[in-house]
Protein backbone atom coordinates (compact mmCIF):
# COMPACT_ATOMS: atom_id res chain seq x y z
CA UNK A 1 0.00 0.00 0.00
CA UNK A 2 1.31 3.55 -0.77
CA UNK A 3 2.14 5.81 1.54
CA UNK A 4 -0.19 9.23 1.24
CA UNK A 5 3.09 11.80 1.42
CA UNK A 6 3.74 9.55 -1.76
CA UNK A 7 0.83 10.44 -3.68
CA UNK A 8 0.80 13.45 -3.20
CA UNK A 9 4.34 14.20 -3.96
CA UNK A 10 3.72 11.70 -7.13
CA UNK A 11 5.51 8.92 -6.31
CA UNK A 12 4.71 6.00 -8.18
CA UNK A 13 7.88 3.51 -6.27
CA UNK A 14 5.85 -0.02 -5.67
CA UNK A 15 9.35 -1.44 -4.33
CA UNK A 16 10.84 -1.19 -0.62
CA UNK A 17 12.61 1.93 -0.31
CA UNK A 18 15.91 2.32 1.99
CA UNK A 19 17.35 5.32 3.55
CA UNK A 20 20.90 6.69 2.19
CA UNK A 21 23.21 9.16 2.01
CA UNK A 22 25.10 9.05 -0.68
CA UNK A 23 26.45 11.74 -2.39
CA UNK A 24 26.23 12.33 -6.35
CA UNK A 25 27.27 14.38 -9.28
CA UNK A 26 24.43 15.60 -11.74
CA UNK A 27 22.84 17.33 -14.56
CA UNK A 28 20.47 17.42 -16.95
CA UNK A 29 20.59 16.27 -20.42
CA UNK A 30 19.80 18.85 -23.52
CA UNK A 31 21.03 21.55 -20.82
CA UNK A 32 24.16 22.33 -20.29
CA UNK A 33 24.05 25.01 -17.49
CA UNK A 34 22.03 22.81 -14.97
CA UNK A 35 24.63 20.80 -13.33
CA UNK A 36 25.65 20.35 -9.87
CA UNK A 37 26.02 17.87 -6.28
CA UNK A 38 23.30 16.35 -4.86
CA UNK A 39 22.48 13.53 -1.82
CA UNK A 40 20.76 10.51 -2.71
CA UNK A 41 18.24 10.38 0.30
CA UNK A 42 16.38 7.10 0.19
CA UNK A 43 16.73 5.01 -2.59
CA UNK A 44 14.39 1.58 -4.25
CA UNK A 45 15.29 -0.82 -7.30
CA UNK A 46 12.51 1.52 -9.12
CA UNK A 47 13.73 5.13 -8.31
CA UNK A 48 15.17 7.27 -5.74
CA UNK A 49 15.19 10.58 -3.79
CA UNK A 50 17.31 12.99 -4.56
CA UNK A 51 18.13 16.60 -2.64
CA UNK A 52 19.62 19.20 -4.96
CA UNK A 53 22.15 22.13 -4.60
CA UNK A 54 20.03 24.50 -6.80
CA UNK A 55 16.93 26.16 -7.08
CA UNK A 56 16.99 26.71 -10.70
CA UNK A 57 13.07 25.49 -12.51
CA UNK A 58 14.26 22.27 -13.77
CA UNK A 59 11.33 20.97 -16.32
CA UNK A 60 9.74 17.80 -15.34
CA UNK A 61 10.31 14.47 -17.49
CA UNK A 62 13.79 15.88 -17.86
CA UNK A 63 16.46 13.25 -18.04
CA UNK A 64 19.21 13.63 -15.31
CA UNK A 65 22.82 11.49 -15.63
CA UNK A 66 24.17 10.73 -12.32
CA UNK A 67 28.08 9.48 -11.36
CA UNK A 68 28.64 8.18 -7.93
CA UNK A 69 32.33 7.43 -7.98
CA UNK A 70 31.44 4.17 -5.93
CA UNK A 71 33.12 2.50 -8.97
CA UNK A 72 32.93 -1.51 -8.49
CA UNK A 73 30.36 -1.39 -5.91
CA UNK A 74 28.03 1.05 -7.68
CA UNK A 75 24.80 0.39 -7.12
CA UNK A 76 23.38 3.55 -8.49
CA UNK A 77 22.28 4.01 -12.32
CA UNK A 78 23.35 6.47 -14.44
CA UNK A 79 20.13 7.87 -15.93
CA UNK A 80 16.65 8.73 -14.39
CA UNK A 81 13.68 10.76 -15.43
CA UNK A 82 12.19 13.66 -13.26
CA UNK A 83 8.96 12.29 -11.75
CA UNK A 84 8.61 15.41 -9.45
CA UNK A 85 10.17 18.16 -7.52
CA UNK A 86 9.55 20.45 -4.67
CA UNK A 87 11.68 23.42 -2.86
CA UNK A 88 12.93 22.12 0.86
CA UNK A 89 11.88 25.35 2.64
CA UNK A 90 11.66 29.39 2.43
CA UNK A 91 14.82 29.89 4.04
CA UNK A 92 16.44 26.38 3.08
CA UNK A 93 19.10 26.56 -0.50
CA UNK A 94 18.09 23.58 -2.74
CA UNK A 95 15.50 21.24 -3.53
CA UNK A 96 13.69 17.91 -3.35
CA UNK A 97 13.42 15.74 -6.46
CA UNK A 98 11.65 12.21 -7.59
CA UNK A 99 13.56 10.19 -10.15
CA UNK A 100 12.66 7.37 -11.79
CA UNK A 101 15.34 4.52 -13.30
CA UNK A 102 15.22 4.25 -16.73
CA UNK A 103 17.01 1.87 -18.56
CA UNK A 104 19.14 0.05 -15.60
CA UNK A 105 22.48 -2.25 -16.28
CA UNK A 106 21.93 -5.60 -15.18
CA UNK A 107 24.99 -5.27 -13.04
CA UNK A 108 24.27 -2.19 -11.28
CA UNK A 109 20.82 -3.44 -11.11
CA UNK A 110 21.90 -6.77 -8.89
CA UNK A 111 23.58 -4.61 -6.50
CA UNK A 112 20.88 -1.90 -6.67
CA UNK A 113 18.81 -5.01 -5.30
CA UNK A 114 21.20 -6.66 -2.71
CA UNK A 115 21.53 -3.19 -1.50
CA UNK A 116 17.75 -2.97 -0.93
CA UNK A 117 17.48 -6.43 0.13
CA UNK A 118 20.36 -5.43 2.69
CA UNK A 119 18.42 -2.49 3.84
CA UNK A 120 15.26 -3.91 4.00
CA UNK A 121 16.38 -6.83 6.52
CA UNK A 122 18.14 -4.04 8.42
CA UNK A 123 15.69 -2.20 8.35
CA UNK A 124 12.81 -4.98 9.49
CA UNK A 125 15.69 -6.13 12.34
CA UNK A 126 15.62 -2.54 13.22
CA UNK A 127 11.67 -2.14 13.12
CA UNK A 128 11.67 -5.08 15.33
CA UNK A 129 14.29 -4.23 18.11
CA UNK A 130 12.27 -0.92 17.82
CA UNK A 131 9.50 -2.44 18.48
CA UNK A 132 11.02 -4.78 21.19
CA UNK A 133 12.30 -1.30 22.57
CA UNK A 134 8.83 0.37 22.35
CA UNK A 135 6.81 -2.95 23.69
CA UNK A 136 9.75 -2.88 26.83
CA UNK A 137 9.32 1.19 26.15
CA UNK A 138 5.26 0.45 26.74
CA UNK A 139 5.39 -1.86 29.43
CA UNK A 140 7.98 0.50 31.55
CA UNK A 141 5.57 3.12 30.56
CA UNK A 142 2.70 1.71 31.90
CA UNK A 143 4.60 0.67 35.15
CA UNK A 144 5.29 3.74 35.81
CA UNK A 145 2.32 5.21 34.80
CA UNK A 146 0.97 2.60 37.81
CA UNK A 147 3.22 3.86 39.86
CA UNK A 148 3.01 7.35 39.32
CA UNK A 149 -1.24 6.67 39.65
CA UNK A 150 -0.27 4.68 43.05
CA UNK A 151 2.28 7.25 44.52
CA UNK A 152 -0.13 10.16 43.23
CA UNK A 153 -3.28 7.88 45.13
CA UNK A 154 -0.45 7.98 47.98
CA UNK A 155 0.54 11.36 47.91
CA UNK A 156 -3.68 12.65 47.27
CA UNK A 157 -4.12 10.44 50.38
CA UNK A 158 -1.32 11.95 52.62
CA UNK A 159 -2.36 15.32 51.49
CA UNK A 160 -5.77 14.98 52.61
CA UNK A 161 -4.36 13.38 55.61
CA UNK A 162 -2.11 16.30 56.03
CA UNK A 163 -4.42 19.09 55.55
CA UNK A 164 -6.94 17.41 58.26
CA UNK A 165 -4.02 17.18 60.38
CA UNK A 166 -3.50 20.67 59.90
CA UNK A 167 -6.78 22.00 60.44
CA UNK A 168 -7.20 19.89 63.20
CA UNK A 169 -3.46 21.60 64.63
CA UNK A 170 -5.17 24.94 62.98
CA UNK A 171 -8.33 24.77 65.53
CA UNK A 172 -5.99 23.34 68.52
CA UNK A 173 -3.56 26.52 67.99
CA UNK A 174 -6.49 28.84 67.43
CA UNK A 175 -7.92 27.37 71.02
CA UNK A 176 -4.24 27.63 73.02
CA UNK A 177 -3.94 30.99 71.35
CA UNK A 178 -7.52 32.23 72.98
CA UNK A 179 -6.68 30.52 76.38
CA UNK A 180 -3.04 32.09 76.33
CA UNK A 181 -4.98 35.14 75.64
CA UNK A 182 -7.39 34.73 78.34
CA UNK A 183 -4.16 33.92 80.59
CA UNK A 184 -2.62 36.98 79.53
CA UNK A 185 -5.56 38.92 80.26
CA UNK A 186 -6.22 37.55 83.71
CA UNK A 187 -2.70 37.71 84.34
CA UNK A 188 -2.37 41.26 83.54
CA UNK A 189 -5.57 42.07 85.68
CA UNK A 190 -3.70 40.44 88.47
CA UNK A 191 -0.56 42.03 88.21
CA UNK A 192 -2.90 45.38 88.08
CA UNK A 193 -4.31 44.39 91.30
CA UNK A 194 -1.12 43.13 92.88
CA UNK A 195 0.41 46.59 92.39
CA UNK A 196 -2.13 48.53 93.41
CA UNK A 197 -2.04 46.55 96.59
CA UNK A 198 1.78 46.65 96.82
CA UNK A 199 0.98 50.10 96.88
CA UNK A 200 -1.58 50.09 99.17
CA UNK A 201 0.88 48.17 101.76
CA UNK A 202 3.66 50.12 100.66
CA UNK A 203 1.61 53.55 101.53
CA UNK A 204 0.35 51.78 105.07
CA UNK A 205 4.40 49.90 105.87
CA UNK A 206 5.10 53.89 105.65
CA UNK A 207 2.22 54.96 108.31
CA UNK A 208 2.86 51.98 109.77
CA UNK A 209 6.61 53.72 110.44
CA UNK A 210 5.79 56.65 111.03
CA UNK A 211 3.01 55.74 113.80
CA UNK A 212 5.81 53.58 115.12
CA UNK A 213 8.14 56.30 115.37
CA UNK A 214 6.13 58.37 116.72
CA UNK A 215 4.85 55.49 118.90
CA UNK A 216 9.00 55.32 120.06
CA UNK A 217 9.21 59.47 120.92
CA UNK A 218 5.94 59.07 122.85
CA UNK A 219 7.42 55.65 124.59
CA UNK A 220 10.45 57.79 125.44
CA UNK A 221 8.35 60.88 126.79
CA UNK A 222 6.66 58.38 129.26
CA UNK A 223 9.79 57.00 130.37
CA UNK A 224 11.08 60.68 130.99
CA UNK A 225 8.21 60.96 133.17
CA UNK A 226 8.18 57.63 134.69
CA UNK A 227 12.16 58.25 135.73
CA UNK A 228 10.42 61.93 137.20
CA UNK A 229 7.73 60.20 139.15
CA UNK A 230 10.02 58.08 140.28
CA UNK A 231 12.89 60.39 141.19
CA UNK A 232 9.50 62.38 143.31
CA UNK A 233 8.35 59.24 144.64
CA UNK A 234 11.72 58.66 145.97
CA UNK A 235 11.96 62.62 147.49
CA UNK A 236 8.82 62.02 148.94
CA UNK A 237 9.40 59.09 150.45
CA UNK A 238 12.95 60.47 151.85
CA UNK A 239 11.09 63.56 153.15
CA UNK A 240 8.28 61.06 154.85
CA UNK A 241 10.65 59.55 156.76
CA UNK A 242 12.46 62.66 157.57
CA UNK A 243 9.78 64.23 158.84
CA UNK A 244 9.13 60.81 160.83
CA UNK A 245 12.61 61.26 162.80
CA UNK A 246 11.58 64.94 163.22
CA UNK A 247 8.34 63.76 165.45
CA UNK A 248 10.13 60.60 167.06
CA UNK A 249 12.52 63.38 168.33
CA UNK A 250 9.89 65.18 169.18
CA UNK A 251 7.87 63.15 170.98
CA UNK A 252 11.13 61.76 172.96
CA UNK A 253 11.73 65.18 174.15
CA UNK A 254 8.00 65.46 175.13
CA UNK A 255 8.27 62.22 177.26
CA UNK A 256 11.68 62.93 178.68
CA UNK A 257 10.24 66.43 179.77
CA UNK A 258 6.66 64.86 180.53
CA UNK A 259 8.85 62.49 182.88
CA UNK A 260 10.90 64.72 184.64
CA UNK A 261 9.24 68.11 184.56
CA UNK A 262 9.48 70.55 186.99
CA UNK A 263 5.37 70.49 187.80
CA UNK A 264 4.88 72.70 190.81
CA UNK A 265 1.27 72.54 190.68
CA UNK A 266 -1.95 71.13 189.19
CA UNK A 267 -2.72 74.32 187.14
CA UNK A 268 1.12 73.17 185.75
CA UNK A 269 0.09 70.29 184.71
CA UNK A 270 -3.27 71.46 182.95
CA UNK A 271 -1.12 74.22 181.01
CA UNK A 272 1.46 71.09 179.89
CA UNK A 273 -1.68 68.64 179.12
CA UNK A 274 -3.13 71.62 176.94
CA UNK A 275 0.45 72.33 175.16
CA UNK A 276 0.63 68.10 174.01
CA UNK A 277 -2.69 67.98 173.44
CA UNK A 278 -1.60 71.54 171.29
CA UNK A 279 0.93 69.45 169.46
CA UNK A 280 -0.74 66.46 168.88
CA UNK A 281 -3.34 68.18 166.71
CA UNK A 282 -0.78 69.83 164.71
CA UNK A 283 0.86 66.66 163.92
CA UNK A 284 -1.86 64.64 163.00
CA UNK A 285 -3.25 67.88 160.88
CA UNK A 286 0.99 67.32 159.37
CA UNK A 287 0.32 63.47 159.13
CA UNK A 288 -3.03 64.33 157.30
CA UNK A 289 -0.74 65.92 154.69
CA UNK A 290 1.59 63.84 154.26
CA UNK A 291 -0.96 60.66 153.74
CA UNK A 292 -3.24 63.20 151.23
CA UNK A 293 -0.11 64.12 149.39
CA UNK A 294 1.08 60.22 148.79
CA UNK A 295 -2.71 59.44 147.89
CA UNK A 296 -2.29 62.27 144.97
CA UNK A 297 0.99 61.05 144.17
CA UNK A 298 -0.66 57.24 143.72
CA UNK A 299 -3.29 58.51 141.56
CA UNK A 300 -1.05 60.82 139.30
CA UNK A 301 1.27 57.47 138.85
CA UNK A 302 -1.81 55.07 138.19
CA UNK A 303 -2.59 57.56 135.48
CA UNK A 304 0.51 57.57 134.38
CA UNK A 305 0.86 54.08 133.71
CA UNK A 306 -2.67 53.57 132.34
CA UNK A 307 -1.13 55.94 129.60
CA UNK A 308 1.83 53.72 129.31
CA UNK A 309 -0.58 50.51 128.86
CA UNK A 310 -2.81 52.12 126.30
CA UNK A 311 0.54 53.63 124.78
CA UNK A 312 2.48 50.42 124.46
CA UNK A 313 -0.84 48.17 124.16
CA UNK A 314 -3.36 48.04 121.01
CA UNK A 315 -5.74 51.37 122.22
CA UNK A 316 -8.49 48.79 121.73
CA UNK A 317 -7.56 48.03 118.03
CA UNK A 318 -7.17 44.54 116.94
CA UNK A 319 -6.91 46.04 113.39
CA UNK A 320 -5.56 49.73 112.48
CA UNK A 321 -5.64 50.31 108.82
CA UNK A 322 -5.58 47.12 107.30
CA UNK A 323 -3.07 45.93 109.27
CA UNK A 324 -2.72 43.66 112.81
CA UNK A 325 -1.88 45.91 115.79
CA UNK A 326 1.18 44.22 117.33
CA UNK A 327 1.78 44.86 121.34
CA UNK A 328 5.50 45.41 122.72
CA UNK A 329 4.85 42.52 125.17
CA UNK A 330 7.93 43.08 127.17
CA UNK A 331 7.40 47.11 127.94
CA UNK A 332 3.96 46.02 127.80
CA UNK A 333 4.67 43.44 131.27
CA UNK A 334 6.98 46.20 132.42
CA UNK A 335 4.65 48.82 132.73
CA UNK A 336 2.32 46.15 134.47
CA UNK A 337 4.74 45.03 137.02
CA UNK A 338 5.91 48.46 137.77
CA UNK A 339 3.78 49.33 141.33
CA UNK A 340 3.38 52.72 143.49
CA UNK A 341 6.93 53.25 145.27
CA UNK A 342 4.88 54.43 148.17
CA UNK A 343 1.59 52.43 148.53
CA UNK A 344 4.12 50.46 151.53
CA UNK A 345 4.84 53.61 152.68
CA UNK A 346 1.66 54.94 152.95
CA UNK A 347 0.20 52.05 154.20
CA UNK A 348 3.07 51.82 156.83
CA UNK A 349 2.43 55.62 157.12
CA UNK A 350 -1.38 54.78 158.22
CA UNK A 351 -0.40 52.92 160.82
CA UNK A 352 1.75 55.15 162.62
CA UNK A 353 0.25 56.13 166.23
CA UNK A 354 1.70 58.76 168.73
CA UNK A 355 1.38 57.54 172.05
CA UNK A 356 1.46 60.47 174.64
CA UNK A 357 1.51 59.46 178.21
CA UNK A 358 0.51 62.07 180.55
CA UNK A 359 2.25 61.83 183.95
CA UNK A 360 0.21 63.47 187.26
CA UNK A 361 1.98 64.03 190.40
């Protein structure tokens, strides 16, 4: 069967063609000036294809004499007839030509054949390791096409895989980034409140200081004035007994003169009677004194140290401004234990009796 480029380039070749690449001298009989080189292309026992170095209009049926210079193994004939012809391109130099052999020498025509007969096994051992090649070509093709439809299955699968793993990573990071949010936020409020609280015990640590410093100047005032009650507890006492010495004196002399006066007469007597009895008023009006005096100095010092207690102690606060009122507990039991220096001595003063013995002759 013909091949259609064959028809239509007017091939009329019923014979197996070969490919070849021979190269040839040329030119046309009945004119001169078309001569030139030319490349047999594919070549049959009936005719061959020829490309051209020229692009002169050579008529067709025109007679062309080739020479091969393949001398005993020339397999070419000499003379051929122009069957058809056709320019190789716009841009290409030459042309394509169809001749047909015409009037072949038996010799060149036995090689012409066992050159085609050559070619044609060649070429059918060729067409079948080509299609050995393409049939190993196919079946390669199709295994990887197999494998490329089972990776791609694979690879579809993972991705689906992947992108529910990543939404699922997508929602889970959306969720930790609205609870680290939340955190933040409720940390931050907190950190707010801590330092306004800071603050708030930082302003009441500084009241707290200064009441405590004023606490210690008002803690040394009252220990000023405990050392000055004491120091006129102590006078007081001193002068108590003093004044006791004074009357034992006193009333010594009394007796010794009370014992051994010089009494004359009864109306003596009366006037001496009158006289103790004279200085017995005035010394328990002095003793009055004295004990009224102590009593005011026992009052002023129980005053005294309820000031200390309520100084040192909580002033009946068990919490001042937020904060626990702590007690000194050791000035605290001091000013407790501390007692009136002269409650004994008043009480030893309130028993103190002069004893005046009146003697009658």
């Amino acid at each position: 069967m013909k091949d259609f480029s064959q028809i239509l380039r007017g091939e009329m070749r019923r014979g197996q063609r070969i490919k070849n690449n021979t190269r040839v001298a040329w030119h046309v009989k009945g004119y001169p000036s078309l001569v030139g080189q030319g490349w047999v292309r594919n070549i049959s026992t009936s005719g061959m294809l020829v490309e051209l170095n020229t692009i002169s209009d050579i008529p067709l049926q025109s007679i062309f004499s080739f020479d091969s210079n393949l001398i005993d193994t020339n397999y070419i004939p000499g003379l051929g007839q122009l069957v058809w012809r056709r320019k190789k391109g716009f841009l290409r130099h030459g042309q394509w030509c169809g001749i047909q052999f015409i009037d072949i020498p038996e010799s060149i025509l036995v090689c012409l054949r066992q050159k085609v007969e050559k070619g044609v096994r060649q070429g059918m051992k060729n067409l079948r390791i080509s299609n050995m090649v393409g049939l190993g070509m196919s079946v390669v093709l199709a295994l990887f096409i197999f494998y490329a439809a089972g990776l791609g299955t694979d690879i579809y699968r993972n991705l689906t895989q992947s992108n529910t793993r990543f939404a699922t990573v997508s929602d889970q990071y959306a969720y930790l980034m609205r609870e680290y949010q939340g955190l933040y936020t409720a940390t931050t409020r907190r950190l707010v409140e801590t330092t306004l609280e800071l603050n708030q015990m930082t302003a009441s640590y500084q009241q707290s200081q200064e009441a405590l410093q004023a606490t210690r100047q008002e803690v040394g005032v009252l220990q000023s004035i405990l050392s000055q009650t004491e120091l006129l507890l102590a006078e007081a006492k001193q002068q108590n007994v003093a004044m006791r010495k004074a009357d034992a004196a006193t009333a010594t002399v009394a007796l010794d003169q009370a014992t051994n006066p010089p009494i004359q007469d009864v109306a003596q007597v009366r006037l001496l009677i009158a006289q103790y009895q004279d200085k017995i008023r005035a010394l328990r009006l002095q003793l009055n004194q004295l004990r009224h005096q102590a009593y005011l100095v026992k009052i002023a010092h129980l005053r005294e140290r309820d000031r200390a207690r309520m100084a040192l102690g909580n002033k009946g606060y068990f919490v001042r401004e937020g904060q626990r009122v702590k007690v000194d507990t050791e000035r605290y039991k001091i000013s407790t234990s501390s007692t009136l220096l002269t409650s004994g001595s008043s009480q030893a003063d309130s028993k103190i009796r002069v004893n005046v013995t009146v003697m009658q002759q």
